[in-house]
N, C-alpha and C. Protein backbone atom coordinates (compact mmCIF):
# COMPACT_ATOMS: atom_id res chain seq x y z
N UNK A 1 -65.96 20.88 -296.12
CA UNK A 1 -65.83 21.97 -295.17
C UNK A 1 -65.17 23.15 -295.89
N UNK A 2 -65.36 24.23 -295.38
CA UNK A 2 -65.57 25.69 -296.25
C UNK A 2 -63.60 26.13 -295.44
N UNK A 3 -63.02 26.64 -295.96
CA UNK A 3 -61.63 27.13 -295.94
C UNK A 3 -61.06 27.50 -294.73
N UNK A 4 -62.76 28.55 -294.27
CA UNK A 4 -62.00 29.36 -293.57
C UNK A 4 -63.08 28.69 -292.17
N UNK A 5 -63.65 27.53 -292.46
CA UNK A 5 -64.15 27.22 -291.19
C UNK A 5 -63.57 26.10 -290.67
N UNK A 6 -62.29 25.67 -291.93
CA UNK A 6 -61.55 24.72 -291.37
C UNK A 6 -60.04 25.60 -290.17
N UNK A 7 -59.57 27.18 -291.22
CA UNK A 7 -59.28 27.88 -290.20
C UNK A 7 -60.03 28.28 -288.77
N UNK A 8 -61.25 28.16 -288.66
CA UNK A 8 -61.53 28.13 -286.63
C UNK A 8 -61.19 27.01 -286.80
N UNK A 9 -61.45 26.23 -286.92
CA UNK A 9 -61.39 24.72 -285.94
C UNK A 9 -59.91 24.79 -285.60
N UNK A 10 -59.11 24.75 -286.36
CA UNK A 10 -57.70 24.67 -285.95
C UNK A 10 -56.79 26.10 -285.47
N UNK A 11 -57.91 27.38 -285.27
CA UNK A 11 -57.98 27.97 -284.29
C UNK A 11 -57.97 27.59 -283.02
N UNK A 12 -59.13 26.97 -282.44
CA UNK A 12 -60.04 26.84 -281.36
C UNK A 12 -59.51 25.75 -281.02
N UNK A 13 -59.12 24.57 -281.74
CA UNK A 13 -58.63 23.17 -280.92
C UNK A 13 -57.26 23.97 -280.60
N UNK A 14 -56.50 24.65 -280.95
CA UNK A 14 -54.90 25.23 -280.96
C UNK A 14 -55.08 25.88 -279.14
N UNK A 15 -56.22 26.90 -279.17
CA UNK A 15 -56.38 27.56 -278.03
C UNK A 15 -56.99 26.57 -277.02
N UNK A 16 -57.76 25.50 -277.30
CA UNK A 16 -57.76 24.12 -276.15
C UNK A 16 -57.01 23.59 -275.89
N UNK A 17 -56.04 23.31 -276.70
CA UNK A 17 -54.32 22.28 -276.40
C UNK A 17 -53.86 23.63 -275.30
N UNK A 18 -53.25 24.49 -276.08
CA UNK A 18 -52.94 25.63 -274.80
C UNK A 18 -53.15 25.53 -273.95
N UNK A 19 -54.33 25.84 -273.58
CA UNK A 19 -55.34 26.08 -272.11
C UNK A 19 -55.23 24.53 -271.28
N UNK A 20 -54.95 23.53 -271.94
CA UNK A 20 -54.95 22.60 -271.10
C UNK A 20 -53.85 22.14 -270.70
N UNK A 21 -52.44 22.75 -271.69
CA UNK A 21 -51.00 22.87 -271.70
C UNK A 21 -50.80 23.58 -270.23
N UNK A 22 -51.20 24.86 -270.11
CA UNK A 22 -50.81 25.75 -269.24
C UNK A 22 -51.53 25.43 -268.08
N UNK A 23 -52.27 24.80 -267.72
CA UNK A 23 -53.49 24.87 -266.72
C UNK A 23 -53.04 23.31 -266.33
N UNK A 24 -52.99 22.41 -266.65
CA UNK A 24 -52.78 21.43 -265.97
C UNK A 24 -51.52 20.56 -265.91
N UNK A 25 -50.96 20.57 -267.12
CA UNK A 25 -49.82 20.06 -267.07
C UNK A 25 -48.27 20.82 -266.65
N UNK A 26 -48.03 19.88 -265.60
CA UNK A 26 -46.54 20.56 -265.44
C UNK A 26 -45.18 20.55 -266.06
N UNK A 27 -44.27 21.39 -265.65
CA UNK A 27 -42.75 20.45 -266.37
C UNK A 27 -43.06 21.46 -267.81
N UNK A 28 -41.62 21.04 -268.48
CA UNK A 28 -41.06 20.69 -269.45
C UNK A 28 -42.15 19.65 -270.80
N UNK A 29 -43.14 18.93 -269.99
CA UNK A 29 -44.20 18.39 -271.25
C UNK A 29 -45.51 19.56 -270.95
N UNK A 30 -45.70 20.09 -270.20
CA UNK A 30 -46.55 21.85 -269.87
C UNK A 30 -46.34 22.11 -271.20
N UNK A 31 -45.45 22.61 -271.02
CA UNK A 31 -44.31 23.90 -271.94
C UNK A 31 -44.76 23.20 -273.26
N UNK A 32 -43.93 22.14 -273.49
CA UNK A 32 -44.11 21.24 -275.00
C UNK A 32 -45.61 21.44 -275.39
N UNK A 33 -46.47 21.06 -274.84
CA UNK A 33 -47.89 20.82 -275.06
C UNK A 33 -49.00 22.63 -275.26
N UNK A 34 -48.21 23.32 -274.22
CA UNK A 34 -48.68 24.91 -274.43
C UNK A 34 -48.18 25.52 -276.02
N UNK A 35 -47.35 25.32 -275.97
CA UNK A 35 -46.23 26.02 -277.43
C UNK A 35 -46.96 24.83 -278.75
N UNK A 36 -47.42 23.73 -278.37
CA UNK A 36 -47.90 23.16 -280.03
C UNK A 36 -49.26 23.68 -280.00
N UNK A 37 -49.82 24.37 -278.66
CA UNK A 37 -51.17 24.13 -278.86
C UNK A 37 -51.31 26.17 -279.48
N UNK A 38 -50.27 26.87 -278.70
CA UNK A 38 -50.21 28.45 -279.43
C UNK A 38 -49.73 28.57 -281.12
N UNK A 39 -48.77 27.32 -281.23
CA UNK A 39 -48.63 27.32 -282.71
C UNK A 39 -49.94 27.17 -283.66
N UNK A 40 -50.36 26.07 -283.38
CA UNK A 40 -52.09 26.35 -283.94
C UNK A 40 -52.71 27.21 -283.89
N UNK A 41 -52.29 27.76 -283.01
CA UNK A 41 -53.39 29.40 -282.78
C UNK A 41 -52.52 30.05 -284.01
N UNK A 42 -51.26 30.52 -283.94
CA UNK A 42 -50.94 31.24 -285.23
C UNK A 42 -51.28 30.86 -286.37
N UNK A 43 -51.20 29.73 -286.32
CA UNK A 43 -51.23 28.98 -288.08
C UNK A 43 -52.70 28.62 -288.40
N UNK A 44 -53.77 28.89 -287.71
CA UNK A 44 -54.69 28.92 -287.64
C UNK A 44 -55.52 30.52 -288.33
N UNK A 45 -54.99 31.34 -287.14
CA UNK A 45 -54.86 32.95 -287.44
C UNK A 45 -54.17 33.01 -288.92
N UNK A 46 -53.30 33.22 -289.30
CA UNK A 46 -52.35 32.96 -290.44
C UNK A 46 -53.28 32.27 -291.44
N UNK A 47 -54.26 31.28 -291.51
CA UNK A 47 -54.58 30.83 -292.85
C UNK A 47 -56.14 31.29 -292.57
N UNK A 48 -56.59 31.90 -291.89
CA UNK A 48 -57.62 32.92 -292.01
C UNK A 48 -57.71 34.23 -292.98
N UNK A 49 -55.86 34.54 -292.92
CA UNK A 49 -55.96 35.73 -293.85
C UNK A 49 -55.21 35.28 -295.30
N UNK A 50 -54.94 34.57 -295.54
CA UNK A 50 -54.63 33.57 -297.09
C UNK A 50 -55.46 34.03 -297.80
N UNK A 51 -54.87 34.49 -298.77
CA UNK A 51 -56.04 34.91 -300.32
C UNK A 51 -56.44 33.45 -300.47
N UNK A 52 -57.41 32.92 -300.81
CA UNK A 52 -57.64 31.79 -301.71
C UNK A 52 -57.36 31.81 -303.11
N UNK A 53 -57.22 31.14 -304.05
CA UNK A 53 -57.01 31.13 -305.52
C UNK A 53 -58.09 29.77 -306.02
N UNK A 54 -58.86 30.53 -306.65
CA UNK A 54 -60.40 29.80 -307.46
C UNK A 54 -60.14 28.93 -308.69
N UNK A 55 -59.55 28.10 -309.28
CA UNK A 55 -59.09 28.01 -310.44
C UNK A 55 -60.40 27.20 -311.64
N UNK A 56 -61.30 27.92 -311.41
CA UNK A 56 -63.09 26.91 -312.14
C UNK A 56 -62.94 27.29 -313.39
């Protein structure tokens, strides 16, 4: 799998944990489950813009 198509995936699953964080679950495990699933979204975003380094 190619770098930056492993960055969506762990985009897009980040913004599904969210969405299912905020939307169905309540409480204090809501919250827990929204915030790991927006962290993926950054760190996702974030290694989209990573220089790569080629070393062939």
């Amino acid at each position: 799998m190619k770098g930056n198509t492993t960055s969506w995936v762990v985009t897009g699953l980040g913004a599904a944990v969210a969405a299912i964080g905020a939307k169905f679950i309540k409480g204090n495990l809501g919250a827990g489950i929204t915030g790991f699933g927006l962290a993926h979204l950054v760190l996702g975003t974030l290694d989209m813009f990573r220089p790569s380094v080629n070393d062939r």
